[in-house]
PDB file of N, CA and C in Angstrom:
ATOM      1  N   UNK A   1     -33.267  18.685  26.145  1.00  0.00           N
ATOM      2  CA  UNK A   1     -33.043  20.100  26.063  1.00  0.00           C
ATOM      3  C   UNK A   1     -33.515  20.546  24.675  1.00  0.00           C
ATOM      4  N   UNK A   2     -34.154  21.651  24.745  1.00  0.00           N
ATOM      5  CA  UNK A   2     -34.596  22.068  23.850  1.00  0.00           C
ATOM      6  C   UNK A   2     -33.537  23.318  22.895  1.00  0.00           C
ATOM      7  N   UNK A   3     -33.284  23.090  21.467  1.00  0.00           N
ATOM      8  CA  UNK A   3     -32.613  23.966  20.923  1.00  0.00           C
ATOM      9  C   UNK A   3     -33.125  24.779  19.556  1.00  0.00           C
ATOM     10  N   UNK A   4     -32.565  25.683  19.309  1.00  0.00           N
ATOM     11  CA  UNK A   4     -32.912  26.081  17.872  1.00  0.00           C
ATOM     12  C   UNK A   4     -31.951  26.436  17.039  1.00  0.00           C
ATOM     13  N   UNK A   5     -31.890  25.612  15.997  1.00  0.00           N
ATOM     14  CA  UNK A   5     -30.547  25.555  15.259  1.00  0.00           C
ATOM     15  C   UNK A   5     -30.763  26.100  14.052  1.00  0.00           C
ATOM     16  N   UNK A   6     -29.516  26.715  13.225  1.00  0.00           N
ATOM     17  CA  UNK A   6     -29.479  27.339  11.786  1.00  0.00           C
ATOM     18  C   UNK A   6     -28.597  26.097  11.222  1.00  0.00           C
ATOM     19  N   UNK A   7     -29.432  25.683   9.986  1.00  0.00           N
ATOM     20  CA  UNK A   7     -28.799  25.030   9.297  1.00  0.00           C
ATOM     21  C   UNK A   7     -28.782  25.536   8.115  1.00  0.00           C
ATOM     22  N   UNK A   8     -27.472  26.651   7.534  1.00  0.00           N
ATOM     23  CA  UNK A   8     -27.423  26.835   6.370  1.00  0.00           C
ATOM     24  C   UNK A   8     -28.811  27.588   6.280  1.00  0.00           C
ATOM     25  N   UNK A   9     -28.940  28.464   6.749  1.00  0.00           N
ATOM     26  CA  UNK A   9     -30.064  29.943   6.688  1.00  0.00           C
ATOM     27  C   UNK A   9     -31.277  28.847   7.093  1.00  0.00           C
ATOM     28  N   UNK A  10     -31.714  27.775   7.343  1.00  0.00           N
ATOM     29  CA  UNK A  10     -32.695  27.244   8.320  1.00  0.00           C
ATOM     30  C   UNK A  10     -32.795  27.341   9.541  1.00  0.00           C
ATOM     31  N   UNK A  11     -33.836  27.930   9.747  1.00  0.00           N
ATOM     32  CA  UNK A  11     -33.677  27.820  11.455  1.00  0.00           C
ATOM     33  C   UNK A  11     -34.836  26.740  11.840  1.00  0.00           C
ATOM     34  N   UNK A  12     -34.608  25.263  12.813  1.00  0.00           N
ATOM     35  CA  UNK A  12     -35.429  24.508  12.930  1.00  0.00           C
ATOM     36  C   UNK A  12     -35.518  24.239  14.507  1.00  0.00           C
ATOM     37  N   UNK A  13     -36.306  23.867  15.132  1.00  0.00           N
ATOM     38  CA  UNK A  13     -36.083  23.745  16.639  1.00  0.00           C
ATOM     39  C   UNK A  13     -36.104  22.100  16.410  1.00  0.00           C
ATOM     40  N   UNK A  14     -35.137  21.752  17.890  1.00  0.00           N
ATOM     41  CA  UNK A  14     -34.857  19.997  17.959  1.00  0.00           C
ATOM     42  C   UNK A  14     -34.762  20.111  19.450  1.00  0.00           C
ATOM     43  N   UNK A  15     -35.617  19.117  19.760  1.00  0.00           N
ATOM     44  CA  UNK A  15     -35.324  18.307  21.271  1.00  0.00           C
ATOM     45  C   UNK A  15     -33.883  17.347  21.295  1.00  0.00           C
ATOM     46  N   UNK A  16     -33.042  17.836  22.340  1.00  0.00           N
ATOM     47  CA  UNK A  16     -31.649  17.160  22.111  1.00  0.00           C
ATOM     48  C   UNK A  16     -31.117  16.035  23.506  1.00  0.00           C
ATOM     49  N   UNK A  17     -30.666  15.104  23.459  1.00  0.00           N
ATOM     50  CA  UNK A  17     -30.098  14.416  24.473  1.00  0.00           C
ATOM     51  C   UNK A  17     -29.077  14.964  24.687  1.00  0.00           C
ATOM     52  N   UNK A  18     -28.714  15.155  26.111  1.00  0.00           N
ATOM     53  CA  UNK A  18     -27.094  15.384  26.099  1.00  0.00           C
ATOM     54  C   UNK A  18     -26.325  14.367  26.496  1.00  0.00           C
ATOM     55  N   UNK A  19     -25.392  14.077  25.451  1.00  0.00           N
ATOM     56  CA  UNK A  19     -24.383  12.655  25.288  1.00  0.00           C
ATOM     57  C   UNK A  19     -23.285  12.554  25.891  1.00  0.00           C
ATOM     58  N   UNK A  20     -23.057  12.597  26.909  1.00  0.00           N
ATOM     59  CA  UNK A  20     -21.288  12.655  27.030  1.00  0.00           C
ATOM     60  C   UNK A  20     -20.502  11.433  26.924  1.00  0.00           C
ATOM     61  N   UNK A  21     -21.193  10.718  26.386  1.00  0.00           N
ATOM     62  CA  UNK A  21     -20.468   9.695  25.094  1.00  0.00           C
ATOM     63  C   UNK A  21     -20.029   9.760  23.682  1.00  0.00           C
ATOM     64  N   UNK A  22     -20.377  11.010  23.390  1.00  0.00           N
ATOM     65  CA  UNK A  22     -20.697  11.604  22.098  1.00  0.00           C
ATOM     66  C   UNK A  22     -19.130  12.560  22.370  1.00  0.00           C
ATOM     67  N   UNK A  23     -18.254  11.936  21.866  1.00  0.00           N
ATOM     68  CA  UNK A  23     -16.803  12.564  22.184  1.00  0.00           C
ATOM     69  C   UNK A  23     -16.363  13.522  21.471  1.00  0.00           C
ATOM     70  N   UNK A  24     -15.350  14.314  21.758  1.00  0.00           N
ATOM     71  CA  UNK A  24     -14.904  15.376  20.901  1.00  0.00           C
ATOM     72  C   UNK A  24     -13.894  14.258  19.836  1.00  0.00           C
ATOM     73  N   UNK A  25     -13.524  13.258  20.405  1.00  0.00           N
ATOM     74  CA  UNK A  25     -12.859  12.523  19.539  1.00  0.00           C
ATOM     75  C   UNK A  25     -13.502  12.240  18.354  1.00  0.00           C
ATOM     76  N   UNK A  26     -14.751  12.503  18.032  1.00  0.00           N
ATOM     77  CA  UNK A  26     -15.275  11.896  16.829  1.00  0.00           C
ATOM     78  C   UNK A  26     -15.131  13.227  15.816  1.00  0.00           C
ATOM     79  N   UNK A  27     -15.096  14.729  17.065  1.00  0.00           N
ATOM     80  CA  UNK A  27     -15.218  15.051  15.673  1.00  0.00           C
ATOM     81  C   UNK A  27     -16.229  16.471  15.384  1.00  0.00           C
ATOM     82  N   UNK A  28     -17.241  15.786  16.137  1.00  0.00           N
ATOM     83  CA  UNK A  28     -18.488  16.349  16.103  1.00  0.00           C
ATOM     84  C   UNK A  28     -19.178  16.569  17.096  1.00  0.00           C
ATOM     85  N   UNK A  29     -19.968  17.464  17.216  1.00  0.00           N
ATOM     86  CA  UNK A  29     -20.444  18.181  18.449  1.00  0.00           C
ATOM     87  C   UNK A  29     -22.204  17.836  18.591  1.00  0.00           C
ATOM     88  N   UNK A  30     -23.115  17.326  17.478  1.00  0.00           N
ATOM     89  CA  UNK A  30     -24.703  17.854  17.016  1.00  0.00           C
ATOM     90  C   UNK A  30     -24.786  16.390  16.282  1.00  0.00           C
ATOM     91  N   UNK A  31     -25.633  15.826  16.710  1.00  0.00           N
ATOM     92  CA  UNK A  31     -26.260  14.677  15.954  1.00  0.00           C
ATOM     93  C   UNK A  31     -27.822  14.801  15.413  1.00  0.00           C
ATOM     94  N   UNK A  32     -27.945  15.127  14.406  1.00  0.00           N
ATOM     95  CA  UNK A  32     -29.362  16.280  13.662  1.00  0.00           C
ATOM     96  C   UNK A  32     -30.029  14.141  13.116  1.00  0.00           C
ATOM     97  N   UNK A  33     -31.104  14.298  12.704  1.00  0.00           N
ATOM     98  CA  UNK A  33     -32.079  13.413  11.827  1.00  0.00           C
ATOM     99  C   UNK A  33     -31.408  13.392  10.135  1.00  0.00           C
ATOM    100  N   UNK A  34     -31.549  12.391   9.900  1.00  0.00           N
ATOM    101  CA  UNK A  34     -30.844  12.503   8.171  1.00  0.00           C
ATOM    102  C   UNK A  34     -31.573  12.970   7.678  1.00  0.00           C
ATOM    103  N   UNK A  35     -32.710  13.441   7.810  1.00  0.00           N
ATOM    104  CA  UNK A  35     -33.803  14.044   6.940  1.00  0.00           C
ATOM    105  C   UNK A  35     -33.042  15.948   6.481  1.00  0.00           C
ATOM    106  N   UNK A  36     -32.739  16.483   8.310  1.00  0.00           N
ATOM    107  CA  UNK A  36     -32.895  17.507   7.962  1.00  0.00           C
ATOM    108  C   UNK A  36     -31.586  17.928   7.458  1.00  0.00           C
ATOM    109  N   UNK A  37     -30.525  17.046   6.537  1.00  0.00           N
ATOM    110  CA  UNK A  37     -29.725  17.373   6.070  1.00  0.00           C
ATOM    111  C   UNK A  37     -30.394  18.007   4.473  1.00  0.00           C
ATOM    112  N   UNK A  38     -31.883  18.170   4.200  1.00  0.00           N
ATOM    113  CA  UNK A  38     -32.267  18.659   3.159  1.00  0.00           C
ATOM    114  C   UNK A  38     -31.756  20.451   3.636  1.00  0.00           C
ATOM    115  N   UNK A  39     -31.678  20.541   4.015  1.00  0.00           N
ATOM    116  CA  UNK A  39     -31.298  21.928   4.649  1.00  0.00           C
ATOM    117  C   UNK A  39     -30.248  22.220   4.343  1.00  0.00           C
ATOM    118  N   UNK A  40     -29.253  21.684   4.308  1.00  0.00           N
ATOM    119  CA  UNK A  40     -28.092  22.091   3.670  1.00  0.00           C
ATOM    120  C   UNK A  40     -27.655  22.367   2.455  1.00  0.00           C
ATOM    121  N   UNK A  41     -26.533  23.332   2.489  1.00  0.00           N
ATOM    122  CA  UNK A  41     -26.206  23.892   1.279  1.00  0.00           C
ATOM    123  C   UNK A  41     -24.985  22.432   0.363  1.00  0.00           C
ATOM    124  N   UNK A  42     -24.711  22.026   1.605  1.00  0.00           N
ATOM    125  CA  UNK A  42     -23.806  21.178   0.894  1.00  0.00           C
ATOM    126  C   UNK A  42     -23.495  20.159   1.977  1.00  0.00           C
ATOM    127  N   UNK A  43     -22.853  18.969   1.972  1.00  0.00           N
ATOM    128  CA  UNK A  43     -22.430  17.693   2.890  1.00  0.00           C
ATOM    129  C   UNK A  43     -21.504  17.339   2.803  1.00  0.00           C
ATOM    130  N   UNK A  44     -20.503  16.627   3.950  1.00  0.00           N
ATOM    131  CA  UNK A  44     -19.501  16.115   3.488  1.00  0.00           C
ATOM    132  C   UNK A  44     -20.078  14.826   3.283  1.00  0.00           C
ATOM    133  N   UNK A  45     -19.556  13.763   2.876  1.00  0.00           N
ATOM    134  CA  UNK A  45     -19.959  12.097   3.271  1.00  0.00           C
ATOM    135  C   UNK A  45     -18.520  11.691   3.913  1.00  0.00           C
ATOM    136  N   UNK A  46     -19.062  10.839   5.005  1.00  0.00           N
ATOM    137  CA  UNK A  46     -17.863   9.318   5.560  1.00  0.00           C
ATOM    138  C   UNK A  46     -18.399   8.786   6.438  1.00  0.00           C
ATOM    139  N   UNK A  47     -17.200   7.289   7.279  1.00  0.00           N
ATOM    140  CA  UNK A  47     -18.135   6.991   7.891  1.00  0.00           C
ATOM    141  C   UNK A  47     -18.025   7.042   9.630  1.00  0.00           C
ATOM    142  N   UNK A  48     -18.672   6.892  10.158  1.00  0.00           N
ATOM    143  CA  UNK A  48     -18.417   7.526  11.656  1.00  0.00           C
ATOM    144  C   UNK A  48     -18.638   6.398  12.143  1.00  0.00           C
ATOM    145  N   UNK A  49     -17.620   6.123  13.569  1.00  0.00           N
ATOM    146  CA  UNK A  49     -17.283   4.894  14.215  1.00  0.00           C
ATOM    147  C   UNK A  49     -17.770   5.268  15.360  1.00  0.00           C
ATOM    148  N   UNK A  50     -19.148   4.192  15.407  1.00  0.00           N
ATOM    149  CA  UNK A  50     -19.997   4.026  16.690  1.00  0.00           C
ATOM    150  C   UNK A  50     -19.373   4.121  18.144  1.00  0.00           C
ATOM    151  N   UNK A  51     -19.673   3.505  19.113  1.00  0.00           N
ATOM    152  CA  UNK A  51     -19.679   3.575  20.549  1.00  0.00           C
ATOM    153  C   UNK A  51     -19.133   1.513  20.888  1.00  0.00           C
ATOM    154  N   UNK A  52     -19.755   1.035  19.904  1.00  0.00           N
ATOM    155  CA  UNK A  52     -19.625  -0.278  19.966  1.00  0.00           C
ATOM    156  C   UNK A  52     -18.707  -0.922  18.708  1.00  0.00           C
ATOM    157  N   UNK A  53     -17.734   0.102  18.081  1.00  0.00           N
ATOM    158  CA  UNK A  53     -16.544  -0.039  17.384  1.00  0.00           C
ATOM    159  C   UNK A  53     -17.142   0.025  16.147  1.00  0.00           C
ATOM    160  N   UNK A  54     -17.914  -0.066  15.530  1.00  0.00           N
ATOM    161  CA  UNK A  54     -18.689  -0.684  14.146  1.00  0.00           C
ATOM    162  C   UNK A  54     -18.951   0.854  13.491  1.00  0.00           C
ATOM    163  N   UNK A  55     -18.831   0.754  12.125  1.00  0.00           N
ATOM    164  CA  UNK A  55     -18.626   1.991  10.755  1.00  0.00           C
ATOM    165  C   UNK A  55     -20.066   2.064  10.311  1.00  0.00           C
ATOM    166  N   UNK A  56     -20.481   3.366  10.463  1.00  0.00           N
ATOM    167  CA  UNK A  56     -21.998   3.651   9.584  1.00  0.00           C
ATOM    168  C   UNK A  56     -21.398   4.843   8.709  1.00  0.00           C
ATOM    169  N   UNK A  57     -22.573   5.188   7.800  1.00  0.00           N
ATOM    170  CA  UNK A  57     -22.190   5.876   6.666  1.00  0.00           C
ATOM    171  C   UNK A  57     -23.197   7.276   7.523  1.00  0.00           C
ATOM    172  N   UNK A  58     -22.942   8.719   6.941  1.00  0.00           N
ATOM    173  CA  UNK A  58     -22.973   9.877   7.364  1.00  0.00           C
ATOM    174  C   UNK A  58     -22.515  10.750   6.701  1.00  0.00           C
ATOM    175  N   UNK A  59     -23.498  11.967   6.775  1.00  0.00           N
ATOM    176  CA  UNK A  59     -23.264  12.781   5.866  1.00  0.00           C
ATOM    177  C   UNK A  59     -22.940  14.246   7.129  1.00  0.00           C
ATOM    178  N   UNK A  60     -22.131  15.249   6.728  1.00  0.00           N
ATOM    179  CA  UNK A  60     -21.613  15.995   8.118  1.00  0.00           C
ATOM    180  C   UNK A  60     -21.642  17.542   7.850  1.00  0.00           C
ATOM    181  N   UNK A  61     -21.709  18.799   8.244  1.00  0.00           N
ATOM    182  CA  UNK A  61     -21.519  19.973   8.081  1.00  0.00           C
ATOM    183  C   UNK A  61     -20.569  20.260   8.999  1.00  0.00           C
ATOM    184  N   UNK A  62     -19.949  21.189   8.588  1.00  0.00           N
ATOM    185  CA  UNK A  62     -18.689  21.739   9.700  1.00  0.00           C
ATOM    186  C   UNK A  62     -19.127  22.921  10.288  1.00  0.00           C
ATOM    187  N   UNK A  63     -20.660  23.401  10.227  1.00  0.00           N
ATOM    188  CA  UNK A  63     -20.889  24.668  10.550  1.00  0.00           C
ATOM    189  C   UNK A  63     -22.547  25.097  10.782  1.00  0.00           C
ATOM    190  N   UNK A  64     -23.289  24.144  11.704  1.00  0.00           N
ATOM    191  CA  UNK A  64     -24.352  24.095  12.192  1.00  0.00           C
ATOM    192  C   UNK A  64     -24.754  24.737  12.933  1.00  0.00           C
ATOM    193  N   UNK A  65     -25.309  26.249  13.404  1.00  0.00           N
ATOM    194  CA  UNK A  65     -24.989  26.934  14.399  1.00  0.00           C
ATOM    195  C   UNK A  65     -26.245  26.779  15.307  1.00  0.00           C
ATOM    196  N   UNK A  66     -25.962  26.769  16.751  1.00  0.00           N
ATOM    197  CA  UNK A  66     -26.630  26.555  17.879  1.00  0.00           C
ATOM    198  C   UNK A  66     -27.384  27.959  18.112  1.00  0.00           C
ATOM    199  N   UNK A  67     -28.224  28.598  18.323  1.00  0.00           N
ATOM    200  CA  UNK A  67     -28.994  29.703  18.511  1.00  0.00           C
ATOM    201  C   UNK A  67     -29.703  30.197  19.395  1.00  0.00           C
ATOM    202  N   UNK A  68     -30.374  29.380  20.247  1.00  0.00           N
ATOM    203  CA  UNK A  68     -30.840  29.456  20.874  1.00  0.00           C
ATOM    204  C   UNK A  68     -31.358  28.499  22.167  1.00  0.00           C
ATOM    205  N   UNK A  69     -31.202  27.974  23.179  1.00  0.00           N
ATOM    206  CA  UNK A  69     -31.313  27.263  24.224  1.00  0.00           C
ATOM    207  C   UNK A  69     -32.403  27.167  24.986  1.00  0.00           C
ATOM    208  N   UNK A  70     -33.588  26.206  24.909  1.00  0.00           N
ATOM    209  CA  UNK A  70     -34.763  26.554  25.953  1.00  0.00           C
ATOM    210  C   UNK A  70     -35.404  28.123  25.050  1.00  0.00           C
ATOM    211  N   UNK A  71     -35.560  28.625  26.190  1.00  0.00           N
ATOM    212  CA  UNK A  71     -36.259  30.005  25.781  1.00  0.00           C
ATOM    213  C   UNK A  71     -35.479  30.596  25.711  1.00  0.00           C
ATOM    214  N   UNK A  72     -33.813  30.883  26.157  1.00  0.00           N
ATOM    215  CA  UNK A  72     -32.684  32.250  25.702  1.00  0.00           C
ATOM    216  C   UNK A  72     -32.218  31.861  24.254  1.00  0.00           C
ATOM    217  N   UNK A  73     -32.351  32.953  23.707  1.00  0.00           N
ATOM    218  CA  UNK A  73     -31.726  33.305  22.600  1.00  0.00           C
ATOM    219  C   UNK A  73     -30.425  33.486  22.921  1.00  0.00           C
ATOM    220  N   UNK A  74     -29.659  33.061  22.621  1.00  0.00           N
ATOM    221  CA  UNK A  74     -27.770  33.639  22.539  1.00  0.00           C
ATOM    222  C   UNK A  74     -27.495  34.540  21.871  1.00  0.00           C
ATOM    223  N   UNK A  75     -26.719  35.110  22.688  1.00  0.00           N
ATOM    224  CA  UNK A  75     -25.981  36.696  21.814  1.00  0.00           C
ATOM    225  C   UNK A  75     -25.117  36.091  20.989  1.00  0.00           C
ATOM    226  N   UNK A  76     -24.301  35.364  20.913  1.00  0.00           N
ATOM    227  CA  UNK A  76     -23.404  34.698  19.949  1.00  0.00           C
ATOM    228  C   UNK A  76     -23.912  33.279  19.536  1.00  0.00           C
ATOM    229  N   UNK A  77     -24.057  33.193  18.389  1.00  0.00           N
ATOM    230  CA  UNK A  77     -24.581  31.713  18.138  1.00  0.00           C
ATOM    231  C   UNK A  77     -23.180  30.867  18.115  1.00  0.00           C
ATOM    232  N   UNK A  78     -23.395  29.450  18.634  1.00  0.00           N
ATOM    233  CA  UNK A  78     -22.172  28.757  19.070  1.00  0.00           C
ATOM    234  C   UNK A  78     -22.114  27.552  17.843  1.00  0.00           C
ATOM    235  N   UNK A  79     -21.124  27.459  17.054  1.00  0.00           N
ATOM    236  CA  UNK A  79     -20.798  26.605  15.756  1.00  0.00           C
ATOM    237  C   UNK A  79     -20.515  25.410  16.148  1.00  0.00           C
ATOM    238  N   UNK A  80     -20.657  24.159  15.763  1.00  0.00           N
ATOM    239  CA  UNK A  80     -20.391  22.942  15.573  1.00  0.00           C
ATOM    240  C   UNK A  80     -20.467  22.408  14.417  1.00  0.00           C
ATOM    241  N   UNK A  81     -19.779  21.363  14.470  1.00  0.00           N
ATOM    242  CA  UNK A  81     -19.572  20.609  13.346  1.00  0.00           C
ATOM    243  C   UNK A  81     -21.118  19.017  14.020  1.00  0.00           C
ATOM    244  N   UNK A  82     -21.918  18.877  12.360  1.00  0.00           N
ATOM    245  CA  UNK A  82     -22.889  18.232  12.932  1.00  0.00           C
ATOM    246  C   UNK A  82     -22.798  17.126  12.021  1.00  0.00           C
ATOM    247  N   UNK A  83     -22.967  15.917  12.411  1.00  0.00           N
ATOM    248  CA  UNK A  83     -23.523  14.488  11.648  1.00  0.00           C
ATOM    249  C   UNK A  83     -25.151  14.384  11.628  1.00  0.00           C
ATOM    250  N   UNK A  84     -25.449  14.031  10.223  1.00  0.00           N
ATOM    251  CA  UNK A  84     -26.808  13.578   9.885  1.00  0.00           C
ATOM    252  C   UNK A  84     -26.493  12.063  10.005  1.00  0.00           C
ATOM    253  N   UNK A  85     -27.490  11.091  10.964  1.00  0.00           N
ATOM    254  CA  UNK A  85     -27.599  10.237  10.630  1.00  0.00           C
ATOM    255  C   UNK A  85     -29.003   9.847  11.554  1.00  0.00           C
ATOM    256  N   UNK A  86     -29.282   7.980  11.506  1.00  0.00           N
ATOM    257  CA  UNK A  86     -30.684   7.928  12.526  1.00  0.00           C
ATOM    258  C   UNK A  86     -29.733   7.997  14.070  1.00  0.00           C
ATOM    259  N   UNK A  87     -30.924   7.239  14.345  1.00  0.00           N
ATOM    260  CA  UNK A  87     -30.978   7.612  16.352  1.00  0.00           C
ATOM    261  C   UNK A  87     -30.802   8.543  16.683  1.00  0.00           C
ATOM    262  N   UNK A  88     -30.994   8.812  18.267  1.00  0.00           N
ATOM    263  CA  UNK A  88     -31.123   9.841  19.073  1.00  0.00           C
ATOM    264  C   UNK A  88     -30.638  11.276  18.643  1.00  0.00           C
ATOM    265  N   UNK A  89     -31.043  12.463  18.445  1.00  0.00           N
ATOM    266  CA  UNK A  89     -30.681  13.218  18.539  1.00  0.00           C
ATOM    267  C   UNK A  89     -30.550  13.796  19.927  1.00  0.00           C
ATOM    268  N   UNK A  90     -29.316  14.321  18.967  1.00  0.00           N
ATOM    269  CA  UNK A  90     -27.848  14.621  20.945  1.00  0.00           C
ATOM    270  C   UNK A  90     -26.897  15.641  20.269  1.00  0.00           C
ATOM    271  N   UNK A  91     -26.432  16.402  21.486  1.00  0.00           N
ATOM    272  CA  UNK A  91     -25.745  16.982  21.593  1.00  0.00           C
ATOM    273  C   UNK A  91     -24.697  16.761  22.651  1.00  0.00           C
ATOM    274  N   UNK A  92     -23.139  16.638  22.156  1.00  0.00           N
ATOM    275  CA  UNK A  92     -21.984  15.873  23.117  1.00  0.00           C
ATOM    276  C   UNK A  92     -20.865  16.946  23.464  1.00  0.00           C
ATOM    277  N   UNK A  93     -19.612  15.866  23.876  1.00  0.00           N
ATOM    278  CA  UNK A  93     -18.623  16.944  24.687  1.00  0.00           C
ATOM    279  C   UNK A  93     -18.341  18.394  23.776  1.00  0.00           C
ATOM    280  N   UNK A  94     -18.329  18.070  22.626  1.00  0.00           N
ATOM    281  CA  UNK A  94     -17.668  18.862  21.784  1.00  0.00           C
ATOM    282  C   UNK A  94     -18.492  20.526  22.260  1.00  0.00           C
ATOM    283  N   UNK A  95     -19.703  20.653  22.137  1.00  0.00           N
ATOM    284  CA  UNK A  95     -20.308  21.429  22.812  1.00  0.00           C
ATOM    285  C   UNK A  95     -20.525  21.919  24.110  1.00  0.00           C
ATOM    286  N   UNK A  96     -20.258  20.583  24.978  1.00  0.00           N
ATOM    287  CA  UNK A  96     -20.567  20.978  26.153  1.00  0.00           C
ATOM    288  C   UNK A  96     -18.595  21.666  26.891  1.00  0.00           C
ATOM    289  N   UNK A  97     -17.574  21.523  25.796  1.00  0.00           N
ATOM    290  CA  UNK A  97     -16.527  21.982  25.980  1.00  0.00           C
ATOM    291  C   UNK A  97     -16.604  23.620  25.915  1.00  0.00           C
ATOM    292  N   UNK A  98     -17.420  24.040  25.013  1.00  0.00           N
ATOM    293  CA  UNK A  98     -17.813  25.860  24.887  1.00  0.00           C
ATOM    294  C   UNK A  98     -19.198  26.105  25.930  1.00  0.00           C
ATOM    295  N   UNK A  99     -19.170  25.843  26.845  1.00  0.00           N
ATOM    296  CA  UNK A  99     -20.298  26.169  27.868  1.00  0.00           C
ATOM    297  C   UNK A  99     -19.607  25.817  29.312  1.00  0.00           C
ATOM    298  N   UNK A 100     -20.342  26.357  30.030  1.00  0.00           N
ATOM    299  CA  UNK A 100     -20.326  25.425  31.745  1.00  0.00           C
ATOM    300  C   UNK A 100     -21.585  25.358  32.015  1.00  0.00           C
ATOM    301  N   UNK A 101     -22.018  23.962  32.454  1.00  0.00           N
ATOM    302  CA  UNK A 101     -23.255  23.353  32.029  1.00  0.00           C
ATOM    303  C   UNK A 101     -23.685  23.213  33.764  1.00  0.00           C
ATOM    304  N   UNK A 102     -24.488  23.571  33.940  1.00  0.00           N
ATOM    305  CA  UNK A 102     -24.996  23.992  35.480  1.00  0.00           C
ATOM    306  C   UNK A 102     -26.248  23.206  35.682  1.00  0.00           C
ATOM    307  N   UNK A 103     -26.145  22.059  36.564  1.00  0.00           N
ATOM    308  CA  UNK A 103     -27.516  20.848  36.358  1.00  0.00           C
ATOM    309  C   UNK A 103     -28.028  20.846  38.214  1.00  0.00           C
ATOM    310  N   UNK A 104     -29.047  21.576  38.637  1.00  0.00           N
ATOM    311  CA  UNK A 104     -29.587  21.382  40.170  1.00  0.00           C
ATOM    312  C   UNK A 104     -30.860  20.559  40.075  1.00  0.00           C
ATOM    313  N   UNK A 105     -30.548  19.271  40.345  1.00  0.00           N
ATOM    314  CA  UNK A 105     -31.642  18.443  40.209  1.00  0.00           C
ATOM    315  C   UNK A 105     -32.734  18.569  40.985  1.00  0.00           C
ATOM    316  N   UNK A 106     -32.168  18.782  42.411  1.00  0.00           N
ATOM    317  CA  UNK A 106     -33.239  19.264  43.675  1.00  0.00           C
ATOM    318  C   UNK A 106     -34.379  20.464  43.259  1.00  0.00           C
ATOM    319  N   UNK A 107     -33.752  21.395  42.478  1.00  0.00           N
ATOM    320  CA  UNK A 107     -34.385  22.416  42.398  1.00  0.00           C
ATOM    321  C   UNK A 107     -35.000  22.619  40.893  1.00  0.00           C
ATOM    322  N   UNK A 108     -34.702  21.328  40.196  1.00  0.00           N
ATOM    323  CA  UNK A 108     -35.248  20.835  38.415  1.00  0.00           C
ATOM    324  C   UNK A 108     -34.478  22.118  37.880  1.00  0.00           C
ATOM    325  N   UNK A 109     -33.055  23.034  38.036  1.00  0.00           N
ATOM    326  CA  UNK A 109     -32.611  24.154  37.052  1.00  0.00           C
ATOM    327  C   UNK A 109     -31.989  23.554  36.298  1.00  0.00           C
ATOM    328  N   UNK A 110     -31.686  23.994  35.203  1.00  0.00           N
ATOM    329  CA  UNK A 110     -30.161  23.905  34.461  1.00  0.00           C
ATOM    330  C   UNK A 110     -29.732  24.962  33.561  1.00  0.00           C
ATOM    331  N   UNK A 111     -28.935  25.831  33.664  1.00  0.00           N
ATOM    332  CA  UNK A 111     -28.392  26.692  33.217  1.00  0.00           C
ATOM    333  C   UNK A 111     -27.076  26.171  32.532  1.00  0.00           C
ATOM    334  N   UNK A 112     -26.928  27.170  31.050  1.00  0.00           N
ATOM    335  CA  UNK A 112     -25.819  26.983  30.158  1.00  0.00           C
ATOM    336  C   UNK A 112     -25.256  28.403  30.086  1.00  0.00           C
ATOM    337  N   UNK A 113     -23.866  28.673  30.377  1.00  0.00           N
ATOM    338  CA  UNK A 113     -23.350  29.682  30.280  1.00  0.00           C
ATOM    339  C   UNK A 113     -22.122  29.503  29.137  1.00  0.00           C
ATOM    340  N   UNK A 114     -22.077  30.683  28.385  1.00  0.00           N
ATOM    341  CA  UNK A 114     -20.412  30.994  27.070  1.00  0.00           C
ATOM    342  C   UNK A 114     -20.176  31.940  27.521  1.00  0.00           C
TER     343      UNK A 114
END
């Protein structure tokens, strides 16, 4: 899925996986590239506990805003809290908790509604 995100007055577009392994338990909603944490005004650091129990280091914003979806622009941009680190960029429950996520495979749609 294609998105366009503000990071801290950046606006960058990212191709996103959607994770629903990617729990609200962690925390975080947006898994961005460590690169484009140059974008930020500021970071938290700690460390975030994988899928397979094990601690990596990460740097996090509490306020990454979602903007735009595919080709709709959103009337309200939707906030998450995001981790910079490697692998996949994804987007998980935490997000998909502020939407109803509408997937017709037969017919290749998928619609996101707030």
């Amino acid at each position: 899925m294609k998105l366009v995100i503000d990071i801290h007055g950046t606006k960058t577009d990212v191709d996103v996986l959607v994770d629903t392994g990617f729990t609200a338990g962690t925390g975080f909603g947006l898994k961005l590239p460590m690169d484009f944490a140059r974008y930020t005004s500021y970071t938290g650091t700690g460390n975030v506990r994988l899928a397979d129990g094990s601690e990596v280091a990460a740097d996090s914003i509490p306020n990454a805003k979602i903007i735009q979806i595919e080709e709709h622009q959103l009337e309200d941009e939707v906030t998450v809290p995001a981790l910079f680190m490697s692998g996949p960029v994804c987007v998980g429950i935490l997000f998909l908790q502020k939407c109803v996520l509408n997937l017709d495979g037969s017919n290749k749609l998928t619609t996101v509604e707030f």
